[in-house]
Protein backbone atom coordinates (compact mmCIF):
# COMPACT_ATOMS: atom_id res chain seq x y z
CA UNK A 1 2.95 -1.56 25.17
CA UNK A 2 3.58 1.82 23.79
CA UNK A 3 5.38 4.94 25.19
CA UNK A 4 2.90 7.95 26.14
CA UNK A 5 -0.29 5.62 25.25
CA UNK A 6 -2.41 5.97 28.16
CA UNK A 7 -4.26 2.81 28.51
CA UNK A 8 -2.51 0.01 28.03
CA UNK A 9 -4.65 -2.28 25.79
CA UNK A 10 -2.08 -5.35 26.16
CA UNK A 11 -1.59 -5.09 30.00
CA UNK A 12 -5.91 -4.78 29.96
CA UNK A 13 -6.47 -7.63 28.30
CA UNK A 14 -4.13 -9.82 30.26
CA UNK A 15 -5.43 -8.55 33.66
CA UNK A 16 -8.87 -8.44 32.99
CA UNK A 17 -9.39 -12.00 32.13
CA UNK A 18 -12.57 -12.49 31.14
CA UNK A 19 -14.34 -13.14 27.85
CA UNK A 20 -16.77 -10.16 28.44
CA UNK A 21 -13.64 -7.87 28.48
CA UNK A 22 -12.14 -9.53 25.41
CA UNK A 23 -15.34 -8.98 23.57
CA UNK A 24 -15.75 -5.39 24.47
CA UNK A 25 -11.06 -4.59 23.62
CA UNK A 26 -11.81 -6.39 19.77
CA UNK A 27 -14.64 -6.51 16.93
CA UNK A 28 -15.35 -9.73 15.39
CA UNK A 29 -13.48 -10.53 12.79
CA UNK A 30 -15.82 -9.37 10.30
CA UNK A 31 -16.29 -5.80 11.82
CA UNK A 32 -18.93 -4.99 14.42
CA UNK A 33 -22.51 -4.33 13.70
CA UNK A 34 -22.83 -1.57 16.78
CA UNK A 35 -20.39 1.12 18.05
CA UNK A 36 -17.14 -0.20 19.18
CA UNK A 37 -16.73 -0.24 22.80
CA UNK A 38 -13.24 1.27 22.51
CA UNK A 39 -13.04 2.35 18.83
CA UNK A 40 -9.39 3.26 18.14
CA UNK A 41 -8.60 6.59 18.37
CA UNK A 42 -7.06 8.04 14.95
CA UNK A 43 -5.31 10.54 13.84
CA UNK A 44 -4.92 11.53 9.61
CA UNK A 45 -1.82 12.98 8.60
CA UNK A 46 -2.55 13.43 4.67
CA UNK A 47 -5.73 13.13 2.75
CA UNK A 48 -4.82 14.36 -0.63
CA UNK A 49 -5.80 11.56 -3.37
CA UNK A 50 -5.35 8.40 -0.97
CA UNK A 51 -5.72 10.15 1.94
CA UNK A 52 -9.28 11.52 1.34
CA UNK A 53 -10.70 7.77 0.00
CA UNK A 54 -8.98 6.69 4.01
CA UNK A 55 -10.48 8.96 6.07
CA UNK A 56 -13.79 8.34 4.44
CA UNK A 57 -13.84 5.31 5.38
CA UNK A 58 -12.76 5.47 8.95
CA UNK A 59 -14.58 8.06 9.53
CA UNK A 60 -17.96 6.11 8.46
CA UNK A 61 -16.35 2.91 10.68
CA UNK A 62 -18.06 2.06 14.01
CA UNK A 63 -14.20 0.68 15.01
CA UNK A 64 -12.65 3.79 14.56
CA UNK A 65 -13.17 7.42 15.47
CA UNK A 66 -11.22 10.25 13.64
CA UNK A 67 -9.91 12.37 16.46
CA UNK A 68 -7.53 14.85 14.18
CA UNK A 69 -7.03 15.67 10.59
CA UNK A 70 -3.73 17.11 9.73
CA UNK A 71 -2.91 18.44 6.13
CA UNK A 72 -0.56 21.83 5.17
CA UNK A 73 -2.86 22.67 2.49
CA UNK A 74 -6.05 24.03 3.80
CA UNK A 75 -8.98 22.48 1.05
CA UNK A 76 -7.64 19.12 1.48
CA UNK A 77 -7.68 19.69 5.39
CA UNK A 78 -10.98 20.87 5.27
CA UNK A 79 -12.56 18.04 3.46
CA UNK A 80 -10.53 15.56 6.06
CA UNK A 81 -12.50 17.20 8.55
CA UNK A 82 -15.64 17.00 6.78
CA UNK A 83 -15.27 13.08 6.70
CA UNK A 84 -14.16 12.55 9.65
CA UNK A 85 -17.71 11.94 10.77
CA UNK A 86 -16.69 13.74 14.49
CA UNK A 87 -17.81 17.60 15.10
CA UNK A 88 -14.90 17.59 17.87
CA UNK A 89 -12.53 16.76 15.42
CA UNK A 90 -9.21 18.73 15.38
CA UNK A 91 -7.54 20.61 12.89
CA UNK A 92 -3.66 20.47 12.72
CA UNK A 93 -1.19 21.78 9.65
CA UNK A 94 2.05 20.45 12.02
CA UNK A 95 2.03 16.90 12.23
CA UNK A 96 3.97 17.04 15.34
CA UNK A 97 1.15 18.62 17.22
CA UNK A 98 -0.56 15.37 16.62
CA UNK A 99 2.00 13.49 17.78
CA UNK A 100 2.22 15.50 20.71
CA UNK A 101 -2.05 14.53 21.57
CA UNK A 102 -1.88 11.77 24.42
CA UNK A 103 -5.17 10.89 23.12
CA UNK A 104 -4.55 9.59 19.53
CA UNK A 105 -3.88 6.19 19.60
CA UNK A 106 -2.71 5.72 15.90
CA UNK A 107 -2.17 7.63 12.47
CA UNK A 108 -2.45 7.13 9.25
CA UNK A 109 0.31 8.15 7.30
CA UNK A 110 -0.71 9.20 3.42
CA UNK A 111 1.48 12.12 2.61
CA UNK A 112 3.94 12.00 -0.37
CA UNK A 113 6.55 9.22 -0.45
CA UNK A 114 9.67 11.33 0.71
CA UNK A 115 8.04 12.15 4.03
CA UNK A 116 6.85 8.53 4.95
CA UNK A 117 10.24 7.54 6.87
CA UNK A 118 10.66 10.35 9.49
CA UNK A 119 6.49 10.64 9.76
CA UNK A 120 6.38 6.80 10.60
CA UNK A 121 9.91 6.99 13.04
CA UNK A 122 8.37 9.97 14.73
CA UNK A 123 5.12 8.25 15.34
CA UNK A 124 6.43 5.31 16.49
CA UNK A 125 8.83 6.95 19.03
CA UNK A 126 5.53 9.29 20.10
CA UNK A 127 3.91 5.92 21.53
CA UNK A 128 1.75 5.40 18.61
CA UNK A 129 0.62 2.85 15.98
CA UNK A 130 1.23 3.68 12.36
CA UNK A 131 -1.02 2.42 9.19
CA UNK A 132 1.29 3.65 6.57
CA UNK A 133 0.35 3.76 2.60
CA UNK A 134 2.55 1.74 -0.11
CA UNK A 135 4.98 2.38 -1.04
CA UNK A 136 6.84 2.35 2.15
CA UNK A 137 9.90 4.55 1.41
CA UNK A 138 12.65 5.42 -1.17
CA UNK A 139 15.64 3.80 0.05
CA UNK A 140 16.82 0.43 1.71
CA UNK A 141 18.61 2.77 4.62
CA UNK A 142 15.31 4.02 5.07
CA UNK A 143 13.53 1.02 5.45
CA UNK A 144 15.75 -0.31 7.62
CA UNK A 145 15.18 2.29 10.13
CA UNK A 146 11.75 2.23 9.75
CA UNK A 147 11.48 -1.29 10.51
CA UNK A 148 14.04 -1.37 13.43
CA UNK A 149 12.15 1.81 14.70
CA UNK A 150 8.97 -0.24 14.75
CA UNK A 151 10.50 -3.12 16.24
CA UNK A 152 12.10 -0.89 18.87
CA UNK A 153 9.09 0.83 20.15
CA UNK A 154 6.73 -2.88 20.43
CA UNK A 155 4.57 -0.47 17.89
CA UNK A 156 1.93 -1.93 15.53
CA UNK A 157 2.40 -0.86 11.66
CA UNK A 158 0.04 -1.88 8.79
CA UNK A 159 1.39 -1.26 5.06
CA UNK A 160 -1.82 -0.40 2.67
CA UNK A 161 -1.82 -2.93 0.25
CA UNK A 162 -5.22 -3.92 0.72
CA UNK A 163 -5.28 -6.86 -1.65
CA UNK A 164 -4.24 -9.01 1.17
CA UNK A 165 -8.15 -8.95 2.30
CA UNK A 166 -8.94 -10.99 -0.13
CA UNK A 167 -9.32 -15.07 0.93
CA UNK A 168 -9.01 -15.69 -2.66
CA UNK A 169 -5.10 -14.93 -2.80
CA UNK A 170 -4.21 -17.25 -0.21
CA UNK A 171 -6.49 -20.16 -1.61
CA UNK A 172 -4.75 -19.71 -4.65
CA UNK A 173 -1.36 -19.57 -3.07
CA UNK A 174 -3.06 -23.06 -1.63
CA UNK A 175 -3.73 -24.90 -4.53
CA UNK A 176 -0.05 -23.93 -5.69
CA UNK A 177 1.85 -25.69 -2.62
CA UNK A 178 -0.60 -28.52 -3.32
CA UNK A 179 0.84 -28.98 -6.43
CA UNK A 180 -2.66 -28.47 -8.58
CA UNK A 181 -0.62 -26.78 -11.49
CA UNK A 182 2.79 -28.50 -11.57
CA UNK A 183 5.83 -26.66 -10.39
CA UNK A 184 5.49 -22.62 -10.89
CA UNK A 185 7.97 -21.53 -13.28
CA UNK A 186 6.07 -18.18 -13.95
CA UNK A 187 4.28 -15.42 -12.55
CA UNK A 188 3.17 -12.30 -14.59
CA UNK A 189 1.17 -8.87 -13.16
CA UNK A 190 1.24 -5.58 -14.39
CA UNK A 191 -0.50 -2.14 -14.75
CA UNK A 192 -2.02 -0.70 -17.75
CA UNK A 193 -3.69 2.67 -18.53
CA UNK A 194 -4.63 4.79 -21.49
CA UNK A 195 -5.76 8.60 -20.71
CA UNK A 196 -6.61 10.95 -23.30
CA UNK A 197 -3.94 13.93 -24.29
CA UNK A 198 -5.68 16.09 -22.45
CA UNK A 199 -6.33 13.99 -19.00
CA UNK A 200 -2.68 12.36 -18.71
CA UNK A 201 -1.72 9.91 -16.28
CA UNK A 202 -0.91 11.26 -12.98
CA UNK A 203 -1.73 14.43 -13.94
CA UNK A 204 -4.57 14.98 -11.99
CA UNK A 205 -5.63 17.86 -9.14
CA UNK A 206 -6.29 16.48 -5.92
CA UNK A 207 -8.81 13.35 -7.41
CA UNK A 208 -7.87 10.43 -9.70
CA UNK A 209 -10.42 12.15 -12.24
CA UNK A 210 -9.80 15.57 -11.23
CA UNK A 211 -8.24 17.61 -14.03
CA UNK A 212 -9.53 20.59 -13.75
CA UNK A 213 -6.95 23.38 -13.04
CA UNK A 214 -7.01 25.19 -9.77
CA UNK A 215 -5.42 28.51 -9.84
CA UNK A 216 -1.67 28.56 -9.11
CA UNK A 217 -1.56 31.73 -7.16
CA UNK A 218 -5.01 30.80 -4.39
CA UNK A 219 -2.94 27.25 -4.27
CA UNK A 220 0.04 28.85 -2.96
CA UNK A 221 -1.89 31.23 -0.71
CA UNK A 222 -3.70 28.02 1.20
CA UNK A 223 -0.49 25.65 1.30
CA UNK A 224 2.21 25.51 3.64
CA UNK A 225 4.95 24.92 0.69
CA UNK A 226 8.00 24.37 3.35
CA UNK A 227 5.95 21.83 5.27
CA UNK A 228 5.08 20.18 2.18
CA UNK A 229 8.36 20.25 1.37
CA UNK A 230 10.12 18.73 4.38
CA UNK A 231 13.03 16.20 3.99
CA UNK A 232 13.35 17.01 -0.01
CA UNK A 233 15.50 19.71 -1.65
CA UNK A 234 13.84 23.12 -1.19
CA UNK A 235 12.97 25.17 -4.36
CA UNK A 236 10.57 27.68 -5.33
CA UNK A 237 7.23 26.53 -4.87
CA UNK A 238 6.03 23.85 -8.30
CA UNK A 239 2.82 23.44 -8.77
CA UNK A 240 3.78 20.56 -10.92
CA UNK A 241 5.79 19.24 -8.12
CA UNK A 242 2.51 19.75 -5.86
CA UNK A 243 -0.12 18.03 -7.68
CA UNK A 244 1.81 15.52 -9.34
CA UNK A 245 4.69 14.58 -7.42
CA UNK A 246 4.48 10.85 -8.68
CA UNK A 247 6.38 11.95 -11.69
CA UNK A 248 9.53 13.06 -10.05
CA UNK A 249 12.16 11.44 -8.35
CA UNK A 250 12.48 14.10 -5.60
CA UNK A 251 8.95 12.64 -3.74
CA UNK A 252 8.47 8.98 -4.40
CA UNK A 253 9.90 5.54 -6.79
CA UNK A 254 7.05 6.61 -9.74
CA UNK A 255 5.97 3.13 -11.16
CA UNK A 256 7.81 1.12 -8.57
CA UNK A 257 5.96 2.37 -5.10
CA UNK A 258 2.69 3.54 -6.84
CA UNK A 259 1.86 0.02 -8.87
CA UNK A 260 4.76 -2.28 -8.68
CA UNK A 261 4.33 -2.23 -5.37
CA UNK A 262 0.50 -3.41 -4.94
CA UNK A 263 0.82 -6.30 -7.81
CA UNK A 264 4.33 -7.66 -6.42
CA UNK A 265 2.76 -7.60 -2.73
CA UNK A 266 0.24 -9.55 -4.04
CA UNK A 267 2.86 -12.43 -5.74
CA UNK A 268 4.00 -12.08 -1.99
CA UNK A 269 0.91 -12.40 -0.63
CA UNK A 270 0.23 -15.50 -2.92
CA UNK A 271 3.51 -17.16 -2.41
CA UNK A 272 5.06 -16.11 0.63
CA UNK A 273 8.58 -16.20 -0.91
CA UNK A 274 10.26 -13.08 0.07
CA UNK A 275 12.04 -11.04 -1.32
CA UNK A 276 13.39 -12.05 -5.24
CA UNK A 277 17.09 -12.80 -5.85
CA UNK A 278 17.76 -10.84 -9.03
CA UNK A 279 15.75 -7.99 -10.85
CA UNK A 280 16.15 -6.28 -14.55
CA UNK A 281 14.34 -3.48 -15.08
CA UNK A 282 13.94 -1.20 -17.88
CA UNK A 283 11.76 2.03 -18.38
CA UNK A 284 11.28 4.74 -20.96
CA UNK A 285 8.82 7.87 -21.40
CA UNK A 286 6.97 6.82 -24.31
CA UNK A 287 3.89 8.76 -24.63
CA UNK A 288 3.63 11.21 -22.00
CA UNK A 289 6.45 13.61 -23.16
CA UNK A 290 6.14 16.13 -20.55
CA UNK A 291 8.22 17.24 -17.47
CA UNK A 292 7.81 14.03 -15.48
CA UNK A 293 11.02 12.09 -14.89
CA UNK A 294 9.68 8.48 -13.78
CA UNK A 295 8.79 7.07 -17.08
CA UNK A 296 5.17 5.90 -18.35
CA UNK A 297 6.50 2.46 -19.48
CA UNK A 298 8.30 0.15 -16.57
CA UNK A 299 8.91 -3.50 -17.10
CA UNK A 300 10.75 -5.33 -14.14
CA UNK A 301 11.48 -8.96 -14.76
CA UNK A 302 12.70 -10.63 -10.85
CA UNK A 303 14.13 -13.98 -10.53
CA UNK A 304 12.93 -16.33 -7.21
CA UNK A 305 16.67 -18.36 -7.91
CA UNK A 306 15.56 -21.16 -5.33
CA UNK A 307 11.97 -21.53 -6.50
CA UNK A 308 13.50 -21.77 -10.87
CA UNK A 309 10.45 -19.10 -10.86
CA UNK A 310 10.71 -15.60 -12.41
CA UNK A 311 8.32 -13.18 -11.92
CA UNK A 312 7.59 -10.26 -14.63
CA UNK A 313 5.44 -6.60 -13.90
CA UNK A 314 4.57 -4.62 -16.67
CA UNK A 315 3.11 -1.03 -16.07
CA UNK A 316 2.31 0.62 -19.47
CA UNK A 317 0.60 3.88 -19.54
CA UNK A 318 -0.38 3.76 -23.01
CA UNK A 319 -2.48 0.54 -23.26
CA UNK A 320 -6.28 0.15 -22.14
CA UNK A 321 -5.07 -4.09 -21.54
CA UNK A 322 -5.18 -5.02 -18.14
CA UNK A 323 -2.99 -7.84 -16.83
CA UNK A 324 -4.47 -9.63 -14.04
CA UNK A 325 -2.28 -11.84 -11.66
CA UNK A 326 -1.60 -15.24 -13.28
CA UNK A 327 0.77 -17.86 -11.64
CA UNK A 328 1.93 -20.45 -14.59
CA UNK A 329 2.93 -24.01 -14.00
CA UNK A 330 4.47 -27.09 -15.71
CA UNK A 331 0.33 -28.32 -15.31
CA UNK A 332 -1.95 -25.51 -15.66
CA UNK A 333 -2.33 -22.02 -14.49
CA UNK A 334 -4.46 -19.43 -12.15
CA UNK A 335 -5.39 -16.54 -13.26
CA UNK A 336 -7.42 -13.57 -10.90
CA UNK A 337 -10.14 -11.46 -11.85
CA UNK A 338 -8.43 -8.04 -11.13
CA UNK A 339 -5.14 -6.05 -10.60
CA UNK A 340 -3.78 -6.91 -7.03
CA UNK A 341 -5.25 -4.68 -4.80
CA UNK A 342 -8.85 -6.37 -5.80
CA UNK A 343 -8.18 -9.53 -7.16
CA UNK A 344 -10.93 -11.66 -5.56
CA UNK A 345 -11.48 -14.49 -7.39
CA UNK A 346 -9.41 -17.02 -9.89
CA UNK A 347 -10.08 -19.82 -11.93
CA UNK A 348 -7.82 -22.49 -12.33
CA UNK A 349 -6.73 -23.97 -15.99
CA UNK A 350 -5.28 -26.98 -17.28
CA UNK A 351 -2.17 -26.28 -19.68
CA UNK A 352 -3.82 -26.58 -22.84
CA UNK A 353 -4.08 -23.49 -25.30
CA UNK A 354 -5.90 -20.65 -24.42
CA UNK A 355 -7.75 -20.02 -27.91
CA UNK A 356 -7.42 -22.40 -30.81
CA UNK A 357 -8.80 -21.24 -34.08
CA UNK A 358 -12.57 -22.56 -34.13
CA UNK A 359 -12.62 -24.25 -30.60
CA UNK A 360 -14.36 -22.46 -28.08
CA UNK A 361 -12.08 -21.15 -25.07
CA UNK A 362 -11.09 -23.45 -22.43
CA UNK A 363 -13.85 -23.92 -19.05
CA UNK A 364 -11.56 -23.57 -16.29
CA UNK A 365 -11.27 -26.87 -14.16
CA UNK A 366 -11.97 -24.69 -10.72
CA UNK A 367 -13.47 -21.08 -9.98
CA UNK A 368 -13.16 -19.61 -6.54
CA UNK A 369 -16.09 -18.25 -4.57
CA UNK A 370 -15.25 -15.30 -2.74
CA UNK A 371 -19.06 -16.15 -1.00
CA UNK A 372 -17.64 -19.41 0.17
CA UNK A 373 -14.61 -18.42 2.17
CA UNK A 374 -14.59 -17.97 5.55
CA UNK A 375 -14.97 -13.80 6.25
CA UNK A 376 -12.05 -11.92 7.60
CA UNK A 377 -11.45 -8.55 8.29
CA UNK A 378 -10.89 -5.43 5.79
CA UNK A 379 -7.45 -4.37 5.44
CA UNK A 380 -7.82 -1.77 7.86
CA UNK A 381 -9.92 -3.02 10.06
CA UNK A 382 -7.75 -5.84 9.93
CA UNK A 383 -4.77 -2.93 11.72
CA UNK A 384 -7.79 -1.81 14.48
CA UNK A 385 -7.91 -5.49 15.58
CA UNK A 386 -4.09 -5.08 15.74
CA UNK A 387 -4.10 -2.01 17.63
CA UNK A 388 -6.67 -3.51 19.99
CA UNK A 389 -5.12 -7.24 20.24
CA UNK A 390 -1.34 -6.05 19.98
CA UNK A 391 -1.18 -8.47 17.64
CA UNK A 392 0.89 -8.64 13.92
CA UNK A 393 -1.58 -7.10 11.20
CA UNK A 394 -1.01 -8.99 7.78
CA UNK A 395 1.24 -6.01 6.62
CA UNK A 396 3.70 -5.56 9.11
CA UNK A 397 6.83 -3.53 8.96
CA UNK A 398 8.66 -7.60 8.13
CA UNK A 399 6.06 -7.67 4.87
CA UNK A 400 6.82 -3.52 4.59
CA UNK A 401 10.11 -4.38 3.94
CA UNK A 402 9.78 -7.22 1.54
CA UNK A 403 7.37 -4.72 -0.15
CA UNK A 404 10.06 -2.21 -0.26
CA UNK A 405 13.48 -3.97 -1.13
CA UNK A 406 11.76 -5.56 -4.26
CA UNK A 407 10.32 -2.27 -6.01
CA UNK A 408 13.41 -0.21 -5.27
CA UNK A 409 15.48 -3.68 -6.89
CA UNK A 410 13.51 -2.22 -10.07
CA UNK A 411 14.71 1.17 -9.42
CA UNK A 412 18.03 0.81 -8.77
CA UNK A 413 18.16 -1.47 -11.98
CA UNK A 414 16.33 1.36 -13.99
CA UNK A 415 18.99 3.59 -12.70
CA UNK A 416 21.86 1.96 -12.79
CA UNK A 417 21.10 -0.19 -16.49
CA UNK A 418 22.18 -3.27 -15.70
CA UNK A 419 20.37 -6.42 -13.36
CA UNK A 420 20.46 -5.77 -9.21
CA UNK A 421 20.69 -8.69 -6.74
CA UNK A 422 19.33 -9.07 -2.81
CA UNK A 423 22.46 -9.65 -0.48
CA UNK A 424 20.35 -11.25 1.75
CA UNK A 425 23.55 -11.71 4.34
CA UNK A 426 23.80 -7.64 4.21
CA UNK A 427 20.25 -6.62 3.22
CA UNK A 428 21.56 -4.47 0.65
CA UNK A 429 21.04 -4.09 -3.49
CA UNK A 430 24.22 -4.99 -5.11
């Protein structure tokens, strides 16, 4: 299975042979109503914003238990350890010490974007599993290593795009194949906020509504600014940098990883096509004129060349709209109730015109209930089954790269002003 594992769940289950011992390696498929038998042992390297909603909820599953929080500044740490739900939990500001614990199973991996590649490589190459948070990386060099690494080692890795939970996406991406709407010729998602002046986007301190200011000088005194640091250029310690690192290039892909990423997983989710062919991309600063360098306004248009589909994201950070997922065809159309990561439900409409003066909207011809689908596993729970089963979770590091070579198509367009295409022969953006 794994290098420096222990047990080895695979070589368990294939010896032990018995139903009983099946039941007691995996949970049902809904998540189990007592205390695991063998709840996977985790490990939490990060639990700022996205970190903190992750450990909360392992550390309240009966499938997991939280054996280590690591963090390098010390009021996030502490408040990973509070909800880790375990009084023997362990403390750790080097990530490499949890690496180094024969028994942690897996990690979860939600630092800053710049340190996901050699966090997930050193994981993997530690014996361990890896449930990583979106986006994946920053560069297609990167991802490639990440993926062979994963590949190498037999390891299991789970991306966190958690609107592949949903049944709703694949029924949808059901009804599609079965022709209900004609041949798809469009897709459209996108992102949309509107803050006040004085709460902007992304500007937040250590909460997505969190804006009040901590002081600069106890921040510095209870983080480890060279660990936080790490791979990217060293300077002077930013408190900017710190708290917001979303809006600089120097930590993550901005738009791209933080939002792109989610609603074009979800396209993927629904279609199943891969990566796109071609992508424009254009993106400005038009509200938020402040230091940050990944603009507030990012539209990526992506052509599927083979399908005659394209496939347009809009993030806007100045707009209170929001733009569910809607997949147009030559027939009719299906449109979700909510942005990617919790779109669970659609209806499906014929093509006739969505408002004509007088006439009262259009009744969709089909509604999907989420109460009628078969239940399947959280996200994450859906990555303990892996663990247990040594079996692909929906997100793998094959989906992990689809997920990364189409938002960094939009950033190397953005960059570079002009439209990228997928060498799918080299794997590159040319």
């Amino acid at each position: 299975m794994k290098k420096n594992s222990g047990v080895n769940r695979r070589d368990f289950l294939k010896n032990a042979g018995t139903a009983a011992a099946m039941m007691a390696a995996a949970p049902s498929i809904t998540g189990a109503a007592e205390p695991a038998a063998d709840p996977v042992r985790l490990a939490h390297i990060g639990t700022g914003v996205r970190g903190w909603d992750l450990i909360k909820y392992t550390g309240a599953h009966k499938g997991a238990k939280v054996m280590a929080v690591c963090d390098v500044y010390k009021p996030h740490l502490q408040r990973g350890l509070e909800a880790s739900n375990n009084p023997g939990v362990k403390a750790i500001t080097d990530y490499h010490d949890v690496l180094a614990d024969p028994n942690i199973e897996a990690v979860v991996i939600a630092t800053p974007d710049h340190w996901h590649e050699q966090m997930l490589i050193d994981a993997v190459n530690a014996g361990k599993d890896v449930y990583c948070e979106k986006g994946w990386t920053t560069s297609i060099a990167a991802a490639k290593r990440m993926r062979e690494a994963v590949k190498k080692q037999g390891a299991i890795m789970q991306l966190g795009h958690q609107g592949r939970q949903w049944p709703a996406a694949a029924a949808g991406g059901d009804l599609i194949r079965a022709d209900r709407i004609g041949p798809l010729t469009f897709v459209k998602v996108g992102r949309y906020f509107n803050a006040s002046p004085d709460r902007p986007v992304w500007r937040w301190y250590g909460n997505y509504t969190w804006y009040d200011h901590p002081d600069p000088k106890q921040v510095l005194a209870d983080l480890d600014w060279a660990k936080w640091l790490g791979p990217a250029p060293a300077i002077d310690f930013n408190e900017r940098h710190f708290w917001h690192w979303r809006c600089y290039w120097q930590y993550g892909t901005g738009q791209a990883g933080d939002l792109l990423s989610h609603e074009m997983d979800y396209v993927q989710t629904v279609l199943g096509w891969g990566i796109p062919d071609t992508c424009a991309c254009a993106g400005l600063n038009a509200f938020w004129k402040d230091d940050r360098e990944t603009p507030d306004t990012w539209l990526a248009t992506y052509q599927f060349e083979s399908h005659d589909c394209t496939a347009i994201f809009e993030g806007i950070m100045n707009s209170n709209r929001m733009q569910t997922p809607e997949f147009v065809g030559r027939q009719g159309r299906i449109i979700y109730n909510g942005i990617g990561q919790d779109a669970s439900r659609y209806e499906l409409y014929p093509d006739v015109p969505a408002w004509r003066m007088g006439d009262a909207p259009p009744e969709p011809a089909e509604r999907f209930d989420p109460a009628a689908a078969p239940p399947q596993p959280t996200h994450m729970e859906d990555f303990f089954n892996a663990v247990r089963t040594r079996k692909p979770p929906r997100c793998n590091e094959d989906e992990a790269f689809i997920e990364a070579a189409t938002l960094l198509m939009s950033v190397e367009s953005y960059k570079q002003k002009r439209q990228v295409r997928w060498d799918r022969e080299r794997e590159e953006i040319v």
